[in-house]
PDB file of N, CA and C in Angstrom:
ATOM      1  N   UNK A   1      68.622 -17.562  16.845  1.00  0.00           N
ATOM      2  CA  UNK A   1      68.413 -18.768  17.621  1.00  0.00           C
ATOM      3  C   UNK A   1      68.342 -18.375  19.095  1.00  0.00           C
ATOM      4  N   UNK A   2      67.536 -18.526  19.955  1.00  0.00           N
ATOM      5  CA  UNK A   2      67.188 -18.356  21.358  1.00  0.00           C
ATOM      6  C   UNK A   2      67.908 -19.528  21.956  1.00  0.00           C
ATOM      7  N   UNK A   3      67.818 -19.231  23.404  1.00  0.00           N
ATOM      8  CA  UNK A   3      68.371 -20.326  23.915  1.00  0.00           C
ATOM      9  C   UNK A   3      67.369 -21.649  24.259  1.00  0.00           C
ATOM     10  N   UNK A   4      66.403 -21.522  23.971  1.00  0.00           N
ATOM     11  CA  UNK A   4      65.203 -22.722  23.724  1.00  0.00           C
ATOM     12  C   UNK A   4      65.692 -23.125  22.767  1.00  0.00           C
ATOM     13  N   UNK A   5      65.956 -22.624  21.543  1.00  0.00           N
ATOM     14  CA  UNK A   5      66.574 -23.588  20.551  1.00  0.00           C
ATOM     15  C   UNK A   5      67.549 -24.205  20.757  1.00  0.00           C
ATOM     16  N   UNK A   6      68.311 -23.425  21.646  1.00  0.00           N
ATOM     17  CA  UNK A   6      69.644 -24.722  21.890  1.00  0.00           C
ATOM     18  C   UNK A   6      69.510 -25.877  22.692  1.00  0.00           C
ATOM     19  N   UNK A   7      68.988 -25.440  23.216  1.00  0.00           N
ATOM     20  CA  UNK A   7      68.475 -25.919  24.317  1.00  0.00           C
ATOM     21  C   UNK A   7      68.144 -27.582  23.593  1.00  0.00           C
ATOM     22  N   UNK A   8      66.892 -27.580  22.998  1.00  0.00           N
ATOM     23  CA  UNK A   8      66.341 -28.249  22.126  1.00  0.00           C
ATOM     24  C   UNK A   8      67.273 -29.047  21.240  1.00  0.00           C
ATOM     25  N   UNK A   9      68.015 -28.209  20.889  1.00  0.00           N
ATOM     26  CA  UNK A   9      68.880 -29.068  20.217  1.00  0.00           C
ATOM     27  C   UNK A   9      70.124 -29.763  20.700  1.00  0.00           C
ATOM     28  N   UNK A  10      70.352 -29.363  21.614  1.00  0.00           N
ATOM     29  CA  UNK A  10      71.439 -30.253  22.527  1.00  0.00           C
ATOM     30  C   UNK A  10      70.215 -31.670  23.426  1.00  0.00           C
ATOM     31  N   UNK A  11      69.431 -31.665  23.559  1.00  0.00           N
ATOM     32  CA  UNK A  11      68.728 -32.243  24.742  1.00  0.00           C
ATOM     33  C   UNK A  11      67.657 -33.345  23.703  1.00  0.00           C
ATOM     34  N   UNK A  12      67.002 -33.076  22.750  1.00  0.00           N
ATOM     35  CA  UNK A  12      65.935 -33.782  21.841  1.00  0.00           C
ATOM     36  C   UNK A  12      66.535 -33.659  20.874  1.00  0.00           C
ATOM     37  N   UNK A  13      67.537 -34.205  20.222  1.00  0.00           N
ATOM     38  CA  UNK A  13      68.333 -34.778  18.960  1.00  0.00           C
ATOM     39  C   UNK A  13      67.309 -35.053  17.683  1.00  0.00           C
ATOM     40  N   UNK A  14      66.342 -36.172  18.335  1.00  0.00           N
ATOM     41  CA  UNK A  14      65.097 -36.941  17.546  1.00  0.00           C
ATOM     42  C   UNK A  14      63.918 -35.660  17.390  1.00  0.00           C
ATOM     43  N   UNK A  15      63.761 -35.061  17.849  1.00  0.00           N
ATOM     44  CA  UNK A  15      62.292 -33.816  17.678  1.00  0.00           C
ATOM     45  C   UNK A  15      63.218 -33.206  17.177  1.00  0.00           C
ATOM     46  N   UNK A  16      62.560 -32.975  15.941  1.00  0.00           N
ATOM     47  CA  UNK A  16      62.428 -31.443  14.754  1.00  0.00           C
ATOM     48  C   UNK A  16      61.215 -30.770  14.519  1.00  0.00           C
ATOM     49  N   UNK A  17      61.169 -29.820  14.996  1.00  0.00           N
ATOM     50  CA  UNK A  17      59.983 -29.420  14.292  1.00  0.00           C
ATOM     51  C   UNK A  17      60.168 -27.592  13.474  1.00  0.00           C
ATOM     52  N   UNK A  18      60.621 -28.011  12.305  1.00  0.00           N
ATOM     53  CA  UNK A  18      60.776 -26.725  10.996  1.00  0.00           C
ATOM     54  C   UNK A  18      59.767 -25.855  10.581  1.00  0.00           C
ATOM     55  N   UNK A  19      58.171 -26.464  10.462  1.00  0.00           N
ATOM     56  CA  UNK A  19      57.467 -26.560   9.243  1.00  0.00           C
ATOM     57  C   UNK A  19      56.741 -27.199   9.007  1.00  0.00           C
ATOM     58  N   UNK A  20      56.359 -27.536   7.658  1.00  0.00           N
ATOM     59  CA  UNK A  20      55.751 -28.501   6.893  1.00  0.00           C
ATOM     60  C   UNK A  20      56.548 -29.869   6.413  1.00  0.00           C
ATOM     61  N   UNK A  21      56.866 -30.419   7.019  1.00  0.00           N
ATOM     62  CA  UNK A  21      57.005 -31.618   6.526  1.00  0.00           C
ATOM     63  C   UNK A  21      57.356 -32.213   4.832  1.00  0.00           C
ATOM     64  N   UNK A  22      58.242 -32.538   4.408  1.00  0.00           N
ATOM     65  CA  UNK A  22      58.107 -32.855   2.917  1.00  0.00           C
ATOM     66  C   UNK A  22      57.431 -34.012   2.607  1.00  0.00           C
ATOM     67  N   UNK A  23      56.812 -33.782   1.927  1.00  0.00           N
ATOM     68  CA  UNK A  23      55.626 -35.350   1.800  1.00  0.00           C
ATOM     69  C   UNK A  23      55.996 -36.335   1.236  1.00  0.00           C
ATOM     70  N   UNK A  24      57.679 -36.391   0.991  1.00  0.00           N
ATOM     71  CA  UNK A  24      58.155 -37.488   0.269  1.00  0.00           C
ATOM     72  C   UNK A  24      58.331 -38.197   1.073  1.00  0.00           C
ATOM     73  N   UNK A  25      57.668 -39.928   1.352  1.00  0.00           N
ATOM     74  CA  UNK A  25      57.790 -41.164   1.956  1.00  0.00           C
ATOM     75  C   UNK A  25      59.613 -41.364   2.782  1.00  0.00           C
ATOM     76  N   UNK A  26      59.500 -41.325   3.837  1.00  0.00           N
ATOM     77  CA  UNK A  26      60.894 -41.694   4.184  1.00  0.00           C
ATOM     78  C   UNK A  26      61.393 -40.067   4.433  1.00  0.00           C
ATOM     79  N   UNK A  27      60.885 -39.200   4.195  1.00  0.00           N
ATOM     80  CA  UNK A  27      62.144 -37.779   4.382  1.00  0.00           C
ATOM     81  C   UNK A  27      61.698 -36.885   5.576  1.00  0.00           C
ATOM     82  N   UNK A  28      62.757 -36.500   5.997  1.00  0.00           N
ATOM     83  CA  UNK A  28      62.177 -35.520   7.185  1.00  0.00           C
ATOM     84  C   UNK A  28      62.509 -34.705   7.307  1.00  0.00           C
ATOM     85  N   UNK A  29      63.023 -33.992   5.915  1.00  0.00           N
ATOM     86  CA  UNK A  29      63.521 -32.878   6.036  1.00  0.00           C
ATOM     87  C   UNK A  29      62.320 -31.858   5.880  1.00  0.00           C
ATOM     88  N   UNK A  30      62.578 -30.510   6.118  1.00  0.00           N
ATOM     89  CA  UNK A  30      61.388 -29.099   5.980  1.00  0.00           C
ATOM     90  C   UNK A  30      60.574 -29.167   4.551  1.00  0.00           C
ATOM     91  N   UNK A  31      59.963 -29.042   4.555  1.00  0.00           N
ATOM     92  CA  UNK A  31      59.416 -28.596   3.082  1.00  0.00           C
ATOM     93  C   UNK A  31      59.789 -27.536   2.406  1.00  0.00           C
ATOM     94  N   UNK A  32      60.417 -27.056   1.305  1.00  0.00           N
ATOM     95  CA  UNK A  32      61.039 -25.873   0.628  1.00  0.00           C
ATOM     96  C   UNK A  32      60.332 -25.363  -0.931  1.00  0.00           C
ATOM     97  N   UNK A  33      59.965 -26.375  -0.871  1.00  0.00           N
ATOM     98  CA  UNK A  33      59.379 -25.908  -2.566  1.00  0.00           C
ATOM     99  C   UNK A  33      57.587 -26.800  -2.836  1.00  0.00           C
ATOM    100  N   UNK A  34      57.014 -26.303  -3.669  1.00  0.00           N
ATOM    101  CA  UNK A  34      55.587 -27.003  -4.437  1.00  0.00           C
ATOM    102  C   UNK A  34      55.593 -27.392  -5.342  1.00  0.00           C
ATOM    103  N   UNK A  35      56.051 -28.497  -5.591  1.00  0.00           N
ATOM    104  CA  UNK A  35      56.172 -29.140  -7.187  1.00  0.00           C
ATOM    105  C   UNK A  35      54.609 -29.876  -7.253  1.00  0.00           C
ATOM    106  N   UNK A  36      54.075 -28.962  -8.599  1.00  0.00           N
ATOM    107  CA  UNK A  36      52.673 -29.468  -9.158  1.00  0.00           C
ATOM    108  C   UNK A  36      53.234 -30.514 -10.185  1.00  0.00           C
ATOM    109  N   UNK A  37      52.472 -31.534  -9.919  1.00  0.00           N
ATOM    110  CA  UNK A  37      52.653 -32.718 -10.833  1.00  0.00           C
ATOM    111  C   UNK A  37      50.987 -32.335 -11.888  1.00  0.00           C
ATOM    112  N   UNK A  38      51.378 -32.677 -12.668  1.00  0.00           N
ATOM    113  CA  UNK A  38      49.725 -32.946 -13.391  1.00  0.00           C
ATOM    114  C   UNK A  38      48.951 -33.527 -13.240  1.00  0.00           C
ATOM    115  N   UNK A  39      48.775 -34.431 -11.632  1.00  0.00           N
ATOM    116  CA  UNK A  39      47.612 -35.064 -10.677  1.00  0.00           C
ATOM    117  C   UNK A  39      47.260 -34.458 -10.223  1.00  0.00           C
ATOM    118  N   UNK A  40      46.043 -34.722  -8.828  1.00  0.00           N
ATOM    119  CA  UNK A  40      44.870 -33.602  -8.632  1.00  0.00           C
ATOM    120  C   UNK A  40      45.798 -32.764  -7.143  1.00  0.00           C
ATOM    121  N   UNK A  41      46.742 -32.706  -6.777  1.00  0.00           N
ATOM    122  CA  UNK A  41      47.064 -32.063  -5.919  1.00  0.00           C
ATOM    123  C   UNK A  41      48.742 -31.943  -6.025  1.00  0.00           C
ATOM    124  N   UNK A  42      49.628 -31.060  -5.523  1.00  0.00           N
ATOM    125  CA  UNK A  42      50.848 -30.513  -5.620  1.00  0.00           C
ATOM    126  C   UNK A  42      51.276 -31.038  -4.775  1.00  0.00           C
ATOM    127  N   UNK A  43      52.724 -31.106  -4.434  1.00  0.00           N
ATOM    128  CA  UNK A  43      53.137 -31.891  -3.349  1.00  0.00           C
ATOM    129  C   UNK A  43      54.574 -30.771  -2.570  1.00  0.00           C
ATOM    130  N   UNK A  44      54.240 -30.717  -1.752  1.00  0.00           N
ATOM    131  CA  UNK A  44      55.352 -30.145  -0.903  1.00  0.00           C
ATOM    132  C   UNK A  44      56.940 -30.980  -0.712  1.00  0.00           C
ATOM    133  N   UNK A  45      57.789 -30.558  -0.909  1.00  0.00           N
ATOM    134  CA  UNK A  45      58.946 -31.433  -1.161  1.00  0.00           C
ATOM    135  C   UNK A  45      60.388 -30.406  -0.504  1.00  0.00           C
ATOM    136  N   UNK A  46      61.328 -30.871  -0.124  1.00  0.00           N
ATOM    137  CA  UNK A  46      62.328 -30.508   0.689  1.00  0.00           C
ATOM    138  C   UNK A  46      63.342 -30.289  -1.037  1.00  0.00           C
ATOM    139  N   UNK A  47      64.100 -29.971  -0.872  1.00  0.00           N
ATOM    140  CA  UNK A  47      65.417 -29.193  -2.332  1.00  0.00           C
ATOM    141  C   UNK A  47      65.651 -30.717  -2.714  1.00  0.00           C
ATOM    142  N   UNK A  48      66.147 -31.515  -1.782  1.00  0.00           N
ATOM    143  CA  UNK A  48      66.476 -33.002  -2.160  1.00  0.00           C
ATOM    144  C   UNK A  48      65.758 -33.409  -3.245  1.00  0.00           C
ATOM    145  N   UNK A  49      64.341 -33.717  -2.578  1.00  0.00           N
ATOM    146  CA  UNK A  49      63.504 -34.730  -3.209  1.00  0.00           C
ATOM    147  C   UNK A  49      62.877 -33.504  -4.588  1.00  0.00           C
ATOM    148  N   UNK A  50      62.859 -32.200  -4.540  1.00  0.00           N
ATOM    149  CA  UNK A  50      62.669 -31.443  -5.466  1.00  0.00           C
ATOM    150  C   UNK A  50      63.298 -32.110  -6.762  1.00  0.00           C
ATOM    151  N   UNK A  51      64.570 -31.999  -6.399  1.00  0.00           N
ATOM    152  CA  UNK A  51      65.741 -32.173  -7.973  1.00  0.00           C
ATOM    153  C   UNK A  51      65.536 -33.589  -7.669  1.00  0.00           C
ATOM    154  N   UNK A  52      65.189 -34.244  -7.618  1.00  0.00           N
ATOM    155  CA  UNK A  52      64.980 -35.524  -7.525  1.00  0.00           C
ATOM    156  C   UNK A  52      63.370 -35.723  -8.385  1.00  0.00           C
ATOM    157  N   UNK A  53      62.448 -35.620  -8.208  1.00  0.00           N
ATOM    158  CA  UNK A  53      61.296 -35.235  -8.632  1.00  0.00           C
ATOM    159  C   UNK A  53      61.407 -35.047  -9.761  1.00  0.00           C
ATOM    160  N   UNK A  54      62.094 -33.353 -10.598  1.00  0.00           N
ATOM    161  CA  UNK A  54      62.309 -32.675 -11.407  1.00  0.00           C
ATOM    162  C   UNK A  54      63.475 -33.657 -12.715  1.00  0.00           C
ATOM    163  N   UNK A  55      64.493 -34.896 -12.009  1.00  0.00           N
ATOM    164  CA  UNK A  55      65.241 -35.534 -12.889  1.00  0.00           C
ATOM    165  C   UNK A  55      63.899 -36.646 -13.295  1.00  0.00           C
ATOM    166  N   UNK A  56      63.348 -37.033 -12.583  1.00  0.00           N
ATOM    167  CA  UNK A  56      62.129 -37.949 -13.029  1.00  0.00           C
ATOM    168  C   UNK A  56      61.189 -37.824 -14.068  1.00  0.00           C
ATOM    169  N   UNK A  57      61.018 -36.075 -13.788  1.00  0.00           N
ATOM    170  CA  UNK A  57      60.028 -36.125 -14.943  1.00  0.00           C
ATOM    171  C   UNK A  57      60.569 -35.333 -16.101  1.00  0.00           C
ATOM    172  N   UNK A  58      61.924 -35.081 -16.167  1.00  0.00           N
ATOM    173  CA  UNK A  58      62.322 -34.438 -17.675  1.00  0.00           C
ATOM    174  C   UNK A  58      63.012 -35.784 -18.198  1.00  0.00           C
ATOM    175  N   UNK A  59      63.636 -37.144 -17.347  1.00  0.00           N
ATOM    176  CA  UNK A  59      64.461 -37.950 -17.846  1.00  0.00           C
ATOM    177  C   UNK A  59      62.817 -39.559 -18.278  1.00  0.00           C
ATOM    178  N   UNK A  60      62.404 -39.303 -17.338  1.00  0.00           N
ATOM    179  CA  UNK A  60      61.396 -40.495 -17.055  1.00  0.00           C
ATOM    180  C   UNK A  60      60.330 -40.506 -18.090  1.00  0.00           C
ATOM    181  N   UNK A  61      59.860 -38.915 -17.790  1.00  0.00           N
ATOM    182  CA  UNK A  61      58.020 -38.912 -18.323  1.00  0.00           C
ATOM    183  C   UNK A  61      58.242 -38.060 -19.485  1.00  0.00           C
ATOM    184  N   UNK A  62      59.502 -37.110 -19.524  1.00  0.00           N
ATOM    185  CA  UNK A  62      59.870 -36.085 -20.312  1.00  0.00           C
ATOM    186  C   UNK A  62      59.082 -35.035 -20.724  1.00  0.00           C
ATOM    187  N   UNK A  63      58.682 -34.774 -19.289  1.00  0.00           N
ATOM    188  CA  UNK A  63      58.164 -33.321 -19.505  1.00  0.00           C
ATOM    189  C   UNK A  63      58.711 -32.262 -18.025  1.00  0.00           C
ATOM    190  N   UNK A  64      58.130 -31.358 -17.972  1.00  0.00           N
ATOM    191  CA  UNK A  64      58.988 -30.378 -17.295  1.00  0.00           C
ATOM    192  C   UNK A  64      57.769 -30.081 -15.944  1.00  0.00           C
ATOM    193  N   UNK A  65      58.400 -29.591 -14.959  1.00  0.00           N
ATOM    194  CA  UNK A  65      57.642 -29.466 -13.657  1.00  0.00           C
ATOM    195  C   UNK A  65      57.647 -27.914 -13.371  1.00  0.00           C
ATOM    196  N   UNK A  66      56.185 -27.875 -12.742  1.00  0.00           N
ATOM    197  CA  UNK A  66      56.172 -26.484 -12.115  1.00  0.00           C
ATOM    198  C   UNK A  66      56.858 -26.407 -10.865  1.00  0.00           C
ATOM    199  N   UNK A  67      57.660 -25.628 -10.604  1.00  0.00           N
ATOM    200  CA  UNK A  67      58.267 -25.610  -8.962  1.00  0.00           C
ATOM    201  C   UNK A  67      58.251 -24.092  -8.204  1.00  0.00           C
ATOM    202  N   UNK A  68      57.570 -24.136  -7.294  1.00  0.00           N
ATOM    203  CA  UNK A  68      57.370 -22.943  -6.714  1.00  0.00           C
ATOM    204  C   UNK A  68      57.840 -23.100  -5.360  1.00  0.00           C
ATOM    205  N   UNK A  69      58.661 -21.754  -4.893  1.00  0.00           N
ATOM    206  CA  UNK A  69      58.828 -21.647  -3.386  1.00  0.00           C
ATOM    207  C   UNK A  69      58.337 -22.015  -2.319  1.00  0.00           C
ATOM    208  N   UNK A  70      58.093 -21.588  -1.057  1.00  0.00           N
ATOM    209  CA  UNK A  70      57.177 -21.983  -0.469  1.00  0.00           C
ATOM    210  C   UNK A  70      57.565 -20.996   0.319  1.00  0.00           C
ATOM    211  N   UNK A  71      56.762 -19.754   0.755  1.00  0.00           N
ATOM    212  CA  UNK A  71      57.004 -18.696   1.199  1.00  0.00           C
ATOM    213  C   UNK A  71      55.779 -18.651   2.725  1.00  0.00           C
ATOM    214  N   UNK A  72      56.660 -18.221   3.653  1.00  0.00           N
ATOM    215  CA  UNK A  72      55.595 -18.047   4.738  1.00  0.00           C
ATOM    216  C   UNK A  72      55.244 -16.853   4.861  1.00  0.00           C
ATOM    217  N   UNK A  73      53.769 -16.518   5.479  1.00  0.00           N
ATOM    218  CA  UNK A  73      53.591 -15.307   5.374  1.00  0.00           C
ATOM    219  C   UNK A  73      54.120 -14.241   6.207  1.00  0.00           C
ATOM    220  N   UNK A  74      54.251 -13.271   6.123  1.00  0.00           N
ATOM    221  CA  UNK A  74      54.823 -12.048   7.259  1.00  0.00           C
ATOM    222  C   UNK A  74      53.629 -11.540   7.540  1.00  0.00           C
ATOM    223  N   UNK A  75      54.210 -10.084   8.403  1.00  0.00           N
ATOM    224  CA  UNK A  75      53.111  -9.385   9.045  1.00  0.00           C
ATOM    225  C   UNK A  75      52.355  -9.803  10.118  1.00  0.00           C
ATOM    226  N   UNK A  76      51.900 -10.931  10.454  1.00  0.00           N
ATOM    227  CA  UNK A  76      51.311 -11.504  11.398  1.00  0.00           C
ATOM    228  C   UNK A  76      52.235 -11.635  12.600  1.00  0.00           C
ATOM    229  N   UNK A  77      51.484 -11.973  13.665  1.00  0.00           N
ATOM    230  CA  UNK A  77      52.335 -12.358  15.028  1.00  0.00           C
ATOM    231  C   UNK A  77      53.395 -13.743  14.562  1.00  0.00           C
ATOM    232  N   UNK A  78      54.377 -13.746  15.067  1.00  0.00           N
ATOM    233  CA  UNK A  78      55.154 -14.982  14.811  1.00  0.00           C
ATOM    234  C   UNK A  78      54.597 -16.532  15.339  1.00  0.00           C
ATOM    235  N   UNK A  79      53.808 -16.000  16.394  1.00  0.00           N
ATOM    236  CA  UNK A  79      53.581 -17.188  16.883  1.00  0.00           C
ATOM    237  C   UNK A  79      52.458 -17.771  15.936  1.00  0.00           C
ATOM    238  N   UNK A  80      51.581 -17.073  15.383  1.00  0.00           N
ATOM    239  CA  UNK A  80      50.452 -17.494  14.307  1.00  0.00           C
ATOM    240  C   UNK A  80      51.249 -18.030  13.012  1.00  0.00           C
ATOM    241  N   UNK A  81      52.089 -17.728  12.571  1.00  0.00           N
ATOM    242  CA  UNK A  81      52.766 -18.136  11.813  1.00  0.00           C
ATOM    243  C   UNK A  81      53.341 -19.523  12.298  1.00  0.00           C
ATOM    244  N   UNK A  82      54.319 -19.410  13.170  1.00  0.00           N
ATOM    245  CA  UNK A  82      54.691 -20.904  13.787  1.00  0.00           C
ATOM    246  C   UNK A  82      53.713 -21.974  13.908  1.00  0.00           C
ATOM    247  N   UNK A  83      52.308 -21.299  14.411  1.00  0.00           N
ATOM    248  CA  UNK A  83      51.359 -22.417  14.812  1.00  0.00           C
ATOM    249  C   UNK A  83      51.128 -23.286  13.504  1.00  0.00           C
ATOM    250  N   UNK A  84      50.676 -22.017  12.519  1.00  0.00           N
ATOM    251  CA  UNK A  84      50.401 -22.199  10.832  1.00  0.00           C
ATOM    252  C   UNK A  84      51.382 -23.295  10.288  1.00  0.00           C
ATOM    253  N   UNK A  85      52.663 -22.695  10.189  1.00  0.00           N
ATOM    254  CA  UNK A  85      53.834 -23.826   9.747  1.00  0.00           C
ATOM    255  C   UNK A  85      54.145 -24.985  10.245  1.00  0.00           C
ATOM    256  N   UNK A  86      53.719 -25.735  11.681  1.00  0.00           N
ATOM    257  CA  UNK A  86      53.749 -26.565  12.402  1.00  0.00           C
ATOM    258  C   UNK A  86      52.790 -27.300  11.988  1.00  0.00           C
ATOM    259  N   UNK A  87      53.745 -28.909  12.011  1.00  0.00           N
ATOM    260  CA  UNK A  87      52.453 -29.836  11.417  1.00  0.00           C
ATOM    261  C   UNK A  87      53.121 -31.140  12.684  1.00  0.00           C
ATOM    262  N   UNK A  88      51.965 -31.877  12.623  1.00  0.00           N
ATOM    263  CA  UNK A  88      52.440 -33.174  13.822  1.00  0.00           C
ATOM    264  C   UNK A  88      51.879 -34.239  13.211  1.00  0.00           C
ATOM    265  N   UNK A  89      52.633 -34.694  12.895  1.00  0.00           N
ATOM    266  CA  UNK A  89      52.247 -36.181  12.106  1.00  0.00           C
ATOM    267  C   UNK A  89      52.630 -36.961  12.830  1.00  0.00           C
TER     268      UNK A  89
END
């Protein structure tokens, strides 16, 4: 953590910026995992809404979910990466 981050975090309480965003309605937490549903696109989801997701469709629909990490890439400059992982909605 630099001191921009503290910085940041003592001073803008309300600005986060992690990442990707979890695309679950209402959440603002980072995105952590790719749960493919069997519709035409996967959805990025924070651990919360993951096991949340995952009780839905083994208790609900009763079938089982793909869940994959969500890994950023290395090797590159950090800042290309940051730019990459940064989303502004």
């Amino acid at each position: 953590m630099t001191l921009w981050d503290v910085y940041c975090a003592v001073h803008f309480t309300d600005l986060v910026v992690l990442g990707p965003k979890c695309r679950t309605e209402d959440c603002l937490e980072p995105a952590r995992f790719v749960v493919h549903w069997p519709g035409p696109a996967p959805i990025l989801c924070c651990a919360r809404c993951t096991e949340r997701w995952k009780t839905i469709a083994e208790r609900g629909m009763g079938f089982v979910l793909s869940v994959q990490p969500l890994h950023y890439t290395t090797g590159e400059d950090p800042a290309v990466q940051r730019f990459r992982a940064m989303e502004l909605t």
